[in-house]
Protein backbone atom coordinates (compact mmCIF):
# COMPACT_ATOMS: atom_id res chain seq x y z
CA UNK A 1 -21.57 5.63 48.99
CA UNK A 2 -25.25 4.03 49.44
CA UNK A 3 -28.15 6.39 47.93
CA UNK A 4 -30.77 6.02 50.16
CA UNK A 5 -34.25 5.95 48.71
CA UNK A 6 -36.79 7.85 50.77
CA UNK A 7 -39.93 9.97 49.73
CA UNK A 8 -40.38 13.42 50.24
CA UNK A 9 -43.82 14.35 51.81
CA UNK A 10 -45.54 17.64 51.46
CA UNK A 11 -49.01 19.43 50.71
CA UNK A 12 -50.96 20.69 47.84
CA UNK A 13 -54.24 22.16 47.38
CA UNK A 14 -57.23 20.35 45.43
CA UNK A 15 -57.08 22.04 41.60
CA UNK A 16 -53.35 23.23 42.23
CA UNK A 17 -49.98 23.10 41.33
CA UNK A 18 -46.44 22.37 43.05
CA UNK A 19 -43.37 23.45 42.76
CA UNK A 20 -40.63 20.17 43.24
CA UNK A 21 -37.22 20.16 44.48
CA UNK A 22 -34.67 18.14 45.32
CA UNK A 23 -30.96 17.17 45.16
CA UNK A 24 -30.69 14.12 43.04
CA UNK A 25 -27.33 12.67 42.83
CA UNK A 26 -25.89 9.73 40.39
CA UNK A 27 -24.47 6.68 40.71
CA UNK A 28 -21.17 9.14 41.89
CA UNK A 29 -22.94 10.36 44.89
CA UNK A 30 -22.47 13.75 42.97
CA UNK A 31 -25.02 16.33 41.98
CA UNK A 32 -26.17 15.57 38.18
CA UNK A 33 -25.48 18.78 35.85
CA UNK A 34 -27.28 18.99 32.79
CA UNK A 35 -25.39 17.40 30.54
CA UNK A 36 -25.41 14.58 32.53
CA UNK A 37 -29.38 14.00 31.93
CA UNK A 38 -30.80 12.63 28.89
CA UNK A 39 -34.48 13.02 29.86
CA UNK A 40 -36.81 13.73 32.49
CA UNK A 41 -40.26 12.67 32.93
CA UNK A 42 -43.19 12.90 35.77
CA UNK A 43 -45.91 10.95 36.17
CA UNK A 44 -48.91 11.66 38.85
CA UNK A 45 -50.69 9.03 40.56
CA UNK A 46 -53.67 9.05 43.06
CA UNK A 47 -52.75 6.66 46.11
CA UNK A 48 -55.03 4.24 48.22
CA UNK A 49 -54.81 4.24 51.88
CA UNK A 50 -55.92 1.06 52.02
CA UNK A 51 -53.65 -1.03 49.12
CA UNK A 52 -50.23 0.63 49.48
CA UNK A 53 -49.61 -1.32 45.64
CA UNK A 54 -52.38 0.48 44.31
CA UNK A 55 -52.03 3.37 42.12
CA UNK A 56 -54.00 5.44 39.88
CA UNK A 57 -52.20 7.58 37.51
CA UNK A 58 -53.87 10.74 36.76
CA UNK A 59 -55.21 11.98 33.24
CA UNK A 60 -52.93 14.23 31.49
CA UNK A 61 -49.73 13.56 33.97
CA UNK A 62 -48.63 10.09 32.99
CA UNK A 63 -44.73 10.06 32.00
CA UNK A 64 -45.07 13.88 30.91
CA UNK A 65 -41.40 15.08 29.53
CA UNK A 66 -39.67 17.74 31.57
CA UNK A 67 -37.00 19.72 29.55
CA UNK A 68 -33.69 18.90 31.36
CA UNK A 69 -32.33 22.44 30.77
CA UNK A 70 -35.67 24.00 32.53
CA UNK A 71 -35.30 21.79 35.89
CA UNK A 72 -31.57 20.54 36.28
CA UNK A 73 -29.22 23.33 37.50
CA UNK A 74 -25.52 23.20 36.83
CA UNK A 75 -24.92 24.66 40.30
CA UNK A 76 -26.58 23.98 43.53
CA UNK A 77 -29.38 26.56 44.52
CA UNK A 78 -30.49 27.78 47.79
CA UNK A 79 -32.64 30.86 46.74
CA UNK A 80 -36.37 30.57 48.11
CA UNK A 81 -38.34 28.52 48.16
CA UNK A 82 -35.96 26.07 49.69
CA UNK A 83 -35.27 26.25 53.19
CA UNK A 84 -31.61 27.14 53.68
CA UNK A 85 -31.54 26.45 57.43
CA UNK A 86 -32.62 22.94 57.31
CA UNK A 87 -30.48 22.31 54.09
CA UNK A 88 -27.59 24.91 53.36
CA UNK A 89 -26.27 22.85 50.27
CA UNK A 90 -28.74 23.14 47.95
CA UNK A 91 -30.91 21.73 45.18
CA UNK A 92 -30.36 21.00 41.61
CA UNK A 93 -33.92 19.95 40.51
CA UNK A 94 -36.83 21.99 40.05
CA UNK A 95 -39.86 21.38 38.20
CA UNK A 96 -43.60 22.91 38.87
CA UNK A 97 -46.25 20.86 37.27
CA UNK A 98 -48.84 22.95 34.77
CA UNK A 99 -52.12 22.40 35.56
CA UNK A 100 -53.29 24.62 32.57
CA UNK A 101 -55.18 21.82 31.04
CA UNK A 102 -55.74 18.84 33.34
CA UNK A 103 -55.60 19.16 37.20
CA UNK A 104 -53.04 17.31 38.74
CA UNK A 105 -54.38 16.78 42.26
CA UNK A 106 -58.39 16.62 41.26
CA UNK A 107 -59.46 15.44 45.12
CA UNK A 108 -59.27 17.14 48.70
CA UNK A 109 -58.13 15.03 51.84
CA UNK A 110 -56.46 12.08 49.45
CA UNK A 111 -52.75 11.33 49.24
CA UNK A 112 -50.95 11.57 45.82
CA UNK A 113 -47.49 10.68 44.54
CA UNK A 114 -45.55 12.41 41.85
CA UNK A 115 -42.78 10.46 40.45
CA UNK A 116 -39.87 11.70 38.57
CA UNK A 117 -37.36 9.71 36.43
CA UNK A 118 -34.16 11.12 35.62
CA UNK A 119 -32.53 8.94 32.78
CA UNK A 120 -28.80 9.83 32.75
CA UNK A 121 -26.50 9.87 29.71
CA UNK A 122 -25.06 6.61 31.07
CA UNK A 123 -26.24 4.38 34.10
CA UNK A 124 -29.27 3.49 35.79
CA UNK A 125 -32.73 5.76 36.29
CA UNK A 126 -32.85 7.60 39.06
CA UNK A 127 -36.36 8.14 40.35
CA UNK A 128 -37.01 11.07 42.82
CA UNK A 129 -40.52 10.73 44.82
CA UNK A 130 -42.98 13.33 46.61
CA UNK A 131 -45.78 12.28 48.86
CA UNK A 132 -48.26 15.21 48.68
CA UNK A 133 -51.04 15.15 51.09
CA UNK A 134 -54.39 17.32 48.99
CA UNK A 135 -56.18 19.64 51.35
């Protein structure tokens, strides 16, 4: 079965957070469970419109470790906020950045990109993307 590898767009607000979902699948083509992760981590990067190469990563949300057992689910969820009628099987990923101490998304009308790397027990990274537009 070919993965494909596609971003995920969506929208923040300037000084907020995001919640992140998705349904990321192994080498298998099957959901990962938990114990199928070794370790997650996010990093945040500031995009320009005019170099699609270049990338700044943001202060305080450069390869930040997720707790597996906090974002992977063991069964697929479809409780809100994920939007059953365009997707009835579900997610296993969720992860909502803290911006306690440094803001993820510190400029309006600018494009950001959150990147996630899933390291399984055994195989290759996977890395799940989301384009967020910054209003």
């Amino acid at each position: 079965m070919l993965q494909l590898a596609e971003d995920t767009y969506g929208a923040a607000f300037k000084g907020g957070s995001a919640t992140f979902m998705a349904r990321i699948v192994g080498s298998s083509g099957l959901p990962l469970h938990r114990a199928d992760v070794s370790a997650i981590a996010y990093s945040v990067f500031l995009l320009d419109d005019r170099d699609a190469d270049a990338r700044t990563v943001i202060a305080g949300h450069d390869a930040v470790a997720a707790t597996v057992a906090e974002v992977i689910f063991d069964a697929l969820q479809t409780d809100f906020p994920w939007d059953a009628a365009a997707d009835t099987v579900g997610y296993n990923f969720r992860h909502t950045l803290d911006v306690s101490s440094h803001a993820a998304f510190p400029h309006a009308d600018r494009n950001y990109l959150v990147e996630y790397r899933v390291t399984p027990v055994g195989g290759q990274v996977v890395i799940a993307r989301f384009r967020i537009y910054v209003l």
